[in-house]
C-alpha atoms as a PDB file:
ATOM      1  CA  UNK A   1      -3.384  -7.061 -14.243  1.00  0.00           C
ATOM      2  CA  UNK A   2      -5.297  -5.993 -11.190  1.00  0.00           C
ATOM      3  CA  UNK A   3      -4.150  -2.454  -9.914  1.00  0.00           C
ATOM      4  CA  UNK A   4      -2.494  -2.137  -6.222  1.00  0.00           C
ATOM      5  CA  UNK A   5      -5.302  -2.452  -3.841  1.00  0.00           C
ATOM      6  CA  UNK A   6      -5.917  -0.095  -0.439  1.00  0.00           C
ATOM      7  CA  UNK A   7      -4.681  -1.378   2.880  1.00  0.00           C
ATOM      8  CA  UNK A   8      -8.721  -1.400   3.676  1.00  0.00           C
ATOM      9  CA  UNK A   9      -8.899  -3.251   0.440  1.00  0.00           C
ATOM     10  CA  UNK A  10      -6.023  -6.239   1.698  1.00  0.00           C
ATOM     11  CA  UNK A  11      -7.872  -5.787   5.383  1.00  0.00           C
ATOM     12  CA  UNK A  12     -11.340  -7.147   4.283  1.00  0.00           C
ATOM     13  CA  UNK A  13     -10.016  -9.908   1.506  1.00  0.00           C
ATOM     14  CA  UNK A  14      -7.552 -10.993   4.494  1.00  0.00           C
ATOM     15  CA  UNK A  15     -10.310 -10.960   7.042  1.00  0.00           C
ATOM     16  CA  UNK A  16     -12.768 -13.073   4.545  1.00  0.00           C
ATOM     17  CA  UNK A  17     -10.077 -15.779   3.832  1.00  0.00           C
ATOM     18  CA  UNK A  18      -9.373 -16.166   7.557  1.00  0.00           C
ATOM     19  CA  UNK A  19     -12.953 -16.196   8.420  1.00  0.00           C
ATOM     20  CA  UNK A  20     -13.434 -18.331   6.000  1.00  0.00           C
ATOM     21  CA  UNK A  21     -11.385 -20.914   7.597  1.00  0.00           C
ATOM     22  CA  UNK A  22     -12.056 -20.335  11.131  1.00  0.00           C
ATOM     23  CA  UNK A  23     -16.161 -19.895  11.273  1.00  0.00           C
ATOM     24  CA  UNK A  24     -17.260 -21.497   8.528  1.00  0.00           C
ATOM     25  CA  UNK A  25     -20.531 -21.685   9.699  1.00  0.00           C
ATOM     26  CA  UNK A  26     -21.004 -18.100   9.753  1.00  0.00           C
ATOM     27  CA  UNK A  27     -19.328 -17.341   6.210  1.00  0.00           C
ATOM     28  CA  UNK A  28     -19.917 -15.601   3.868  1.00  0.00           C
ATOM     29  CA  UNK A  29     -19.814 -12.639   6.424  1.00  0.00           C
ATOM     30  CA  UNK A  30     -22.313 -10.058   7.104  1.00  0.00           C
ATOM     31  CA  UNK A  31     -21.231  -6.237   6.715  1.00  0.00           C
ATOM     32  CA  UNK A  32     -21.330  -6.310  10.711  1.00  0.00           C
ATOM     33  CA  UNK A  33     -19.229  -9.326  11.452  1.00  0.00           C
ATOM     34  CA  UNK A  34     -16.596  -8.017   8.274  1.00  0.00           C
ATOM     35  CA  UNK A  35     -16.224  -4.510  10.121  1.00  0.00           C
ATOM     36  CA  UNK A  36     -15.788  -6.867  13.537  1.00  0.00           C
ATOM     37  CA  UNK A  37     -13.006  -8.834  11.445  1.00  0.00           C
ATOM     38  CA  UNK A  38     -11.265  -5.747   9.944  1.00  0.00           C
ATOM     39  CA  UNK A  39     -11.190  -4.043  13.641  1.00  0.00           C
ATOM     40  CA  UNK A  40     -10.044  -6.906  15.745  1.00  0.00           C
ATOM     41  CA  UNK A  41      -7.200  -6.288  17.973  1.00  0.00           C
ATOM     42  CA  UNK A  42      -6.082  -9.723  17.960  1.00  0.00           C
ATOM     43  CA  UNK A  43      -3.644 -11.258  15.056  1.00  0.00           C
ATOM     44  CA  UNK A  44      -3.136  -7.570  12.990  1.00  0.00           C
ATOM     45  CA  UNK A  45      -0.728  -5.302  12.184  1.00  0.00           C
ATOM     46  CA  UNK A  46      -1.927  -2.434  12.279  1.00  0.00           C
ATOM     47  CA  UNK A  47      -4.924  -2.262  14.419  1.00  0.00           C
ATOM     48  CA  UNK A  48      -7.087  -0.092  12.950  1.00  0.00           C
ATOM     49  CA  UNK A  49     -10.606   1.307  13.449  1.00  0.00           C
ATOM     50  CA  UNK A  50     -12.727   1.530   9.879  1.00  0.00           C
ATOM     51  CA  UNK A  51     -16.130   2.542   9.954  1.00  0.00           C
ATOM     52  CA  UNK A  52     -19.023   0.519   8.595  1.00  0.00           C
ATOM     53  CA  UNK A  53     -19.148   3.174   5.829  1.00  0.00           C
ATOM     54  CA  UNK A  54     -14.867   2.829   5.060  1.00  0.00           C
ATOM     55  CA  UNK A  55     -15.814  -0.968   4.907  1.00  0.00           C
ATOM     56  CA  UNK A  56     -18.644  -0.250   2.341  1.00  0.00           C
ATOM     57  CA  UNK A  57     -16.769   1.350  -0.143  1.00  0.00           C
ATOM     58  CA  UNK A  58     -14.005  -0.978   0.471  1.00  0.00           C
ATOM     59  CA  UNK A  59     -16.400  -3.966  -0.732  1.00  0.00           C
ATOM     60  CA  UNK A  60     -17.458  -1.769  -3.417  1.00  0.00           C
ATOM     61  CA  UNK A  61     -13.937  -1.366  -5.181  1.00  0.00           C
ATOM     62  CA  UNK A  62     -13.333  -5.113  -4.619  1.00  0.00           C
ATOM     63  CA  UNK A  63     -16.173  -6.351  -6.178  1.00  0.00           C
ATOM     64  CA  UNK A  64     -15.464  -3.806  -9.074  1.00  0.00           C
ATOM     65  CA  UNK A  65     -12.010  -5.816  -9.565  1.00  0.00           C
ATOM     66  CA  UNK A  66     -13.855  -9.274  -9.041  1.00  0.00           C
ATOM     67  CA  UNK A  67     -12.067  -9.751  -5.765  1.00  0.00           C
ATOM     68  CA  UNK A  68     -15.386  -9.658  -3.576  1.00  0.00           C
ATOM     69  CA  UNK A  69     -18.572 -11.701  -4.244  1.00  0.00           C
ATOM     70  CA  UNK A  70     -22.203 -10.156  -2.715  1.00  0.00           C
ATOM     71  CA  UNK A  71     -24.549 -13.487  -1.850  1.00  0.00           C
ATOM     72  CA  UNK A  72     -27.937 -12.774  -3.244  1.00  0.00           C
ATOM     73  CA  UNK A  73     -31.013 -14.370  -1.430  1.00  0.00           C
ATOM     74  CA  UNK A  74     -30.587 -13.016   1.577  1.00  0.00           C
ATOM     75  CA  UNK A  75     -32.370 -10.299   3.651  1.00  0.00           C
ATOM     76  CA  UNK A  76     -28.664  -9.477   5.049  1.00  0.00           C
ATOM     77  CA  UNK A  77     -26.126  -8.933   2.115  1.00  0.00           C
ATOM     78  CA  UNK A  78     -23.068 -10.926   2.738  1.00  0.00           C
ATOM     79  CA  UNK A  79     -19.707 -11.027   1.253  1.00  0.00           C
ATOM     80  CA  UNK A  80     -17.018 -13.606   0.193  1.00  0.00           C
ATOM     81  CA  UNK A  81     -13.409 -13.398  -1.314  1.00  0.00           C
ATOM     82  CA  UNK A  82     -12.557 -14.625  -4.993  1.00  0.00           C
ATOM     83  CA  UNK A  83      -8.989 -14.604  -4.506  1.00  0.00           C
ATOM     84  CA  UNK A  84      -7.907 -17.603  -6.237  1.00  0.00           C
ATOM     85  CA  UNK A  85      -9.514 -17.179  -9.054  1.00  0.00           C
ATOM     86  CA  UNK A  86      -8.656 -13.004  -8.821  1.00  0.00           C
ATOM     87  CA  UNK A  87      -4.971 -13.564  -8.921  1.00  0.00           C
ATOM     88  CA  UNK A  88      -4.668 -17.200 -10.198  1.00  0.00           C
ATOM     89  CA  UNK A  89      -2.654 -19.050  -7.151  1.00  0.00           C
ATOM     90  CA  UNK A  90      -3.623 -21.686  -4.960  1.00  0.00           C
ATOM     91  CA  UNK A  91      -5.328 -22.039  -1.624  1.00  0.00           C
ATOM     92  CA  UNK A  92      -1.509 -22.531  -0.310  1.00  0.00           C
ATOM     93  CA  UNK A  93      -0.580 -19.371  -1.667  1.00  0.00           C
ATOM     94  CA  UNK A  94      -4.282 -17.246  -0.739  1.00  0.00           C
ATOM     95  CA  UNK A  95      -3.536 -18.941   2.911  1.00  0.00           C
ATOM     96  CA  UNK A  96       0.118 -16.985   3.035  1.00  0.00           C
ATOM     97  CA  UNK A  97      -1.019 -13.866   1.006  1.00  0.00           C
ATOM     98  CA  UNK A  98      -3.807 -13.406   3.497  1.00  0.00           C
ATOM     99  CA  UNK A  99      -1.527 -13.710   7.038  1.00  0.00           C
ATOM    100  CA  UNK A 100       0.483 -11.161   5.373  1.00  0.00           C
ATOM    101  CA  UNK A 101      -2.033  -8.713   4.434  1.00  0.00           C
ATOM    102  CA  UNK A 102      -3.904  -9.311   8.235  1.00  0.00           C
ATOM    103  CA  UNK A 103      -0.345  -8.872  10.452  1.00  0.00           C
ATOM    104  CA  UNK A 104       2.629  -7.433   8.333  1.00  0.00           C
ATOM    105  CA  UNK A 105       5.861  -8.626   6.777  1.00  0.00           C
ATOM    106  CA  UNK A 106       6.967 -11.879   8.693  1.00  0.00           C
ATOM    107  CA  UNK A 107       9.494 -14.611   8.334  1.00  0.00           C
ATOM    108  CA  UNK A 108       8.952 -18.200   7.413  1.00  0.00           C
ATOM    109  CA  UNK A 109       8.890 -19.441  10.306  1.00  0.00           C
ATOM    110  CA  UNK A 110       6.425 -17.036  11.665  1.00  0.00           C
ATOM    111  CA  UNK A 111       4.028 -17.453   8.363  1.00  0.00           C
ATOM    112  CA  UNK A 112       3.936 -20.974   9.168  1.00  0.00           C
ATOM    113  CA  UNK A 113       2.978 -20.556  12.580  1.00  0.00           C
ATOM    114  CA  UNK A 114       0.465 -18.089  12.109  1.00  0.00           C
ATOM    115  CA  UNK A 115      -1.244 -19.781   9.140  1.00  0.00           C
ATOM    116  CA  UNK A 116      -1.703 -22.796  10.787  1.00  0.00           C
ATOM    117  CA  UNK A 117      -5.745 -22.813  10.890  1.00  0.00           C
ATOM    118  CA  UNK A 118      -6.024 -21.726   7.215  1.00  0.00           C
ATOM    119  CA  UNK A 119      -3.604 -24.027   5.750  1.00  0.00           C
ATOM    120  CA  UNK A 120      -1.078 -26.432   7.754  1.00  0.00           C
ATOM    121  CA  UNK A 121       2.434 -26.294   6.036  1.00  0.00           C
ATOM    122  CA  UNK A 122       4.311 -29.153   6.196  1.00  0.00           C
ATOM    123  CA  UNK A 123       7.831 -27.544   7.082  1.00  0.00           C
ATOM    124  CA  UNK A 124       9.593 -23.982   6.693  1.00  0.00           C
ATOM    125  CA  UNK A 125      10.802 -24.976   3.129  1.00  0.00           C
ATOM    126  CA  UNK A 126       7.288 -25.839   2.066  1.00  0.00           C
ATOM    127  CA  UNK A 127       6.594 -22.280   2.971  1.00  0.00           C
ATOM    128  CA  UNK A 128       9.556 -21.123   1.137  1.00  0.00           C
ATOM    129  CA  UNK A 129       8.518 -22.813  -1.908  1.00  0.00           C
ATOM    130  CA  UNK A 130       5.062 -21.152  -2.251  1.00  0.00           C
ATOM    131  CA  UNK A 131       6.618 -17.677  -1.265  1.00  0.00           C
ATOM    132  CA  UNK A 132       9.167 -18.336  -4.282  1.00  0.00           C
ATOM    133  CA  UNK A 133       5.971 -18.750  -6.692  1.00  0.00           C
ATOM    134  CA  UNK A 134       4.640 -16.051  -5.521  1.00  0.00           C
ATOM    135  CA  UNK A 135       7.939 -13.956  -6.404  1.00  0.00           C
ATOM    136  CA  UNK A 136       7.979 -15.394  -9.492  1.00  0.00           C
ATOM    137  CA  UNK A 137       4.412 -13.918 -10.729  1.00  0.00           C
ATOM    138  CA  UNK A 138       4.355 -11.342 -13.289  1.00  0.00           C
ATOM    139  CA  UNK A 139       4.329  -8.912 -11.212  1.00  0.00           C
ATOM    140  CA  UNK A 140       4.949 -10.273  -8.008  1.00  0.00           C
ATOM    141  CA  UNK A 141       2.631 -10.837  -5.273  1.00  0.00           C
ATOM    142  CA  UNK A 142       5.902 -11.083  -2.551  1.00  0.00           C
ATOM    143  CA  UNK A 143       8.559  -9.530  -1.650  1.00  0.00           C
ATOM    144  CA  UNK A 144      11.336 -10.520   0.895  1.00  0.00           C
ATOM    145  CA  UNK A 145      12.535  -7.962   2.415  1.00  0.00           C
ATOM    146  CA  UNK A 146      16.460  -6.930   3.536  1.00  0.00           C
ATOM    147  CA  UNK A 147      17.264  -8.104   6.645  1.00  0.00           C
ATOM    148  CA  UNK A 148      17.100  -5.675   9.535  1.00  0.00           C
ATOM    149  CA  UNK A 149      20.325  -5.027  11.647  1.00  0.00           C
ATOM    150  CA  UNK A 150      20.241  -7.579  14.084  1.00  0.00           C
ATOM    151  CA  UNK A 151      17.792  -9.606  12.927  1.00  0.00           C
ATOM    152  CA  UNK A 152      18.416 -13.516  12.326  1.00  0.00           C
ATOM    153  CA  UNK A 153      16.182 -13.914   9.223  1.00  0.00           C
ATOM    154  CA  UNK A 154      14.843 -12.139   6.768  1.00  0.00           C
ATOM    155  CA  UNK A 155      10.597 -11.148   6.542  1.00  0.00           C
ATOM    156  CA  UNK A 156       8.428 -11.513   3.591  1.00  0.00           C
ATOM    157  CA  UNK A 157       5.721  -9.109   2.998  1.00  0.00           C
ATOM    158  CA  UNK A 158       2.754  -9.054   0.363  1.00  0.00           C
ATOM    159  CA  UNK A 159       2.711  -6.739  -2.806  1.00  0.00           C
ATOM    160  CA  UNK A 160      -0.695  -6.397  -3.086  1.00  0.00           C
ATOM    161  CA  UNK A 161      -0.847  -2.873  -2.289  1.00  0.00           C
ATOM    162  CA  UNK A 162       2.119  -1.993  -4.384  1.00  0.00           C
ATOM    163  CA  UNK A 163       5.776  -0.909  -3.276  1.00  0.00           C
ATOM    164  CA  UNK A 164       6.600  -1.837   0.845  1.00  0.00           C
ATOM    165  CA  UNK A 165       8.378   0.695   2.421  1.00  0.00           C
ATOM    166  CA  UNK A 166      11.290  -0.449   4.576  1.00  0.00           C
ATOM    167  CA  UNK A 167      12.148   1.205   7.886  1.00  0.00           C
ATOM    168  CA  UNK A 168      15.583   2.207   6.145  1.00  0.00           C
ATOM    169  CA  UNK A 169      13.587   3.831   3.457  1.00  0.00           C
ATOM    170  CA  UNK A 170      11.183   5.446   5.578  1.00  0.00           C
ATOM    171  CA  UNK A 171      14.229   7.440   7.235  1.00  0.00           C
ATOM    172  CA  UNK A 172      15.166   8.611   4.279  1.00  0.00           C
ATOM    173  CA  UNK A 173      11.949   9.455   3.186  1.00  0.00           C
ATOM    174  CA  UNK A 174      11.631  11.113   6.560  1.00  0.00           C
ATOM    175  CA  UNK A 175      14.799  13.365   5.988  1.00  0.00           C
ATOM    176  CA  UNK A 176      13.982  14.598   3.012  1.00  0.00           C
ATOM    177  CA  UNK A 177      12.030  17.768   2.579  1.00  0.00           C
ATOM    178  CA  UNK A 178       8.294  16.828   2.853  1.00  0.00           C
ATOM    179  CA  UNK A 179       6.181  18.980   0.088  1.00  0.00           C
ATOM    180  CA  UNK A 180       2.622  16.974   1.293  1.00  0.00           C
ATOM    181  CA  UNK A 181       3.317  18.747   4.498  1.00  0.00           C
ATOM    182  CA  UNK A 182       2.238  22.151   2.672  1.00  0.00           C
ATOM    183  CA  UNK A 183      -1.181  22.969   1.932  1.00  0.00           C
ATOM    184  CA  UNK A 184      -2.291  23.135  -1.590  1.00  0.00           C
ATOM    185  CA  UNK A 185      -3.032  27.353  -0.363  1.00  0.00           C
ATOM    186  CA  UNK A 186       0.723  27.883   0.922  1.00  0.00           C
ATOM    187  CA  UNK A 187       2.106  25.650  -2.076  1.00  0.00           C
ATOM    188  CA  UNK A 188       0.446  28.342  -4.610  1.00  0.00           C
ATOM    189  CA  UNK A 189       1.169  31.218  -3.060  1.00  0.00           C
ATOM    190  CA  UNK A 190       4.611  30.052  -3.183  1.00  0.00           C
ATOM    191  CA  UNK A 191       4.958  29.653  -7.080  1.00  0.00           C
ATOM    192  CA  UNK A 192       2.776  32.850  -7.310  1.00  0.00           C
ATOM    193  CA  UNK A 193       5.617  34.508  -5.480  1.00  0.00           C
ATOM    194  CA  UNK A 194       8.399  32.350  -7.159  1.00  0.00           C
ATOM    195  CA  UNK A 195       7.243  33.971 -10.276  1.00  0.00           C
ATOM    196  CA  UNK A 196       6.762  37.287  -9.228  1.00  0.00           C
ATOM    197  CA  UNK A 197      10.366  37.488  -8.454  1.00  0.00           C
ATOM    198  CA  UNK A 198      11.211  36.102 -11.316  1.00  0.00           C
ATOM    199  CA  UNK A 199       9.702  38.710 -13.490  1.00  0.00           C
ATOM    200  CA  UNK A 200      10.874  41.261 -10.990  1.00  0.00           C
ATOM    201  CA  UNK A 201      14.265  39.833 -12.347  1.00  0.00           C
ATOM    202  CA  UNK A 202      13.692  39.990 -15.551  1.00  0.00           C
ATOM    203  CA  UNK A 203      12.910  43.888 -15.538  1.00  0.00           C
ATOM    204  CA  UNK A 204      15.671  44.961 -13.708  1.00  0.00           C
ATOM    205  CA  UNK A 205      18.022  42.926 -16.092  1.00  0.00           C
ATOM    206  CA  UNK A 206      16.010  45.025 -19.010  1.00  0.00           C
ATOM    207  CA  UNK A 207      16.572  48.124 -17.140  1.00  0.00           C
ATOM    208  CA  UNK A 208      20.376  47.164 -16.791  1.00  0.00           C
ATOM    209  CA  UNK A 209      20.659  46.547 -20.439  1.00  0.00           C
ATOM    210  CA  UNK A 210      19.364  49.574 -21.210  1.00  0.00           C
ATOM    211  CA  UNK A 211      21.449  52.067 -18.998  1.00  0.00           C
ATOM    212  CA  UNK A 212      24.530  50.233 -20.324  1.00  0.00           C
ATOM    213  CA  UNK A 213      23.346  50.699 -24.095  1.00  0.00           C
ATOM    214  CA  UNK A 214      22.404  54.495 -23.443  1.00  0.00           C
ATOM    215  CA  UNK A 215      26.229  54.660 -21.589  1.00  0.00           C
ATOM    216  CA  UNK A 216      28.079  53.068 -23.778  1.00  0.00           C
ATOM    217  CA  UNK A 217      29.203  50.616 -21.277  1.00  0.00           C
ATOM    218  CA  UNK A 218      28.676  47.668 -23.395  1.00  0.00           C
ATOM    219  CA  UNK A 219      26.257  44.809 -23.011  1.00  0.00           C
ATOM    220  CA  UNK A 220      24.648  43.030 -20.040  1.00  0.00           C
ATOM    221  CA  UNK A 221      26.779  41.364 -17.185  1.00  0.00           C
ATOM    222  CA  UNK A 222      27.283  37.732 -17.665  1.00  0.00           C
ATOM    223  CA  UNK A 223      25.161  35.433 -16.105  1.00  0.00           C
ATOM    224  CA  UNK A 224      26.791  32.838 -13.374  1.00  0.00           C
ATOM    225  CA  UNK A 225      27.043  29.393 -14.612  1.00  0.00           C
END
């Protein structure tokens, strides 16, 4: 079982099937035309800007997990996807997996749409069916998602980079104390203090026990709870 890959990670493989499909002539890609692909402002979800060297180590991972193929015999290395073979599904399925990791969670109807160059789908339910494959892997490769409040139909999103967080959960998340947001610095002198305290605590109790023995008073005062 492959582990969960980085959104870089999802970026390039989604960025080498759809270039794949749409300039064959120039595929496999060079590093400079994959960092072009990966930073396109058209048709993602995020935008993002990743450096050459983000891209590099990127390819690196993927061809440690046999995801990525470097062409040899070139002056220019250049790189193409093993997806099918990497997670056993067919070119329906790498077509769907691969809108999803380049624009988001979407519904059928928009996965259809928006896969059109790299695979035409003959209806919604043909989408449906290879999305239902893919939730049937061991572990799954899809997810659909709850349907948002006011929203008509449900989105699918892609597993390949483990759990998706849903708005609903990311609220939560949100309003809940947020340790990361302490530096590993304050986060130590914390527990240093923590436990200062709690020996502090600990001697005065002993001191308590004692006075009591010495006046007769009788053992130590319960403890709440």
């Amino acid at each position: 079982m492959l582990r969960a890959l980085t959104p870089l990670e999802a970026r390039v493989l989604g960025v080498l099937v759809e270039k794949q499909a749409t300039v064959p002539d120039t595929y496999p890609l060079s590093l400079n035309s994959l960092v072009a692909g990966c930073n396109q402002k058209t048709a993602r979800d995020p935008v993002i800007a990743a450096s050459e060297a983000d891209v590099l180590v990127a390819v690196d991972s993927l061809k440690g997990l046999s995801l990525l193929i470097e062409s040899s015999g070139s002056r220019v290395a250049r790189y193409e996807h093993n997806v099918p073979r990497g997670y056993g599904v067919p070119s329906q399925s790498v077509a769907l997996l691969a809108t999803l990791m380049l624009r988001g969670p979407q519904t059928s109807a928009e996965l259809r749409a928006n896969c059109e160059r790299l695979h035409r789908f003959a209806d919604v339910s043909s989408v449906e069916g290879f999305l239902d494959e893919l939730v049937a892997r061991q572990p799954s490769l899809v997810v659909r998602l709850p349907r948002s409040p006011g929203s008509r139909e449900a989105r699918w999103a892609h597993l390949l980079c483990g759990d998706v967080v849903t708005p609903v959960a990311a609220a939560v998340a949100a309003a809940m104390p947020d340790e990361a947001g302490v530096s590993l610095g304050e986060l130590a002198a914390l527990k240093a203090e923590q436990a200062r305290l709690a020996a502090r605590v600990e001697a005065l109790q002993a001191m308590v026990d004692q006075l009591s023995a010495e006046l007769g008073v009788g053992g130590s005062t319960p403890k709440a709870g």
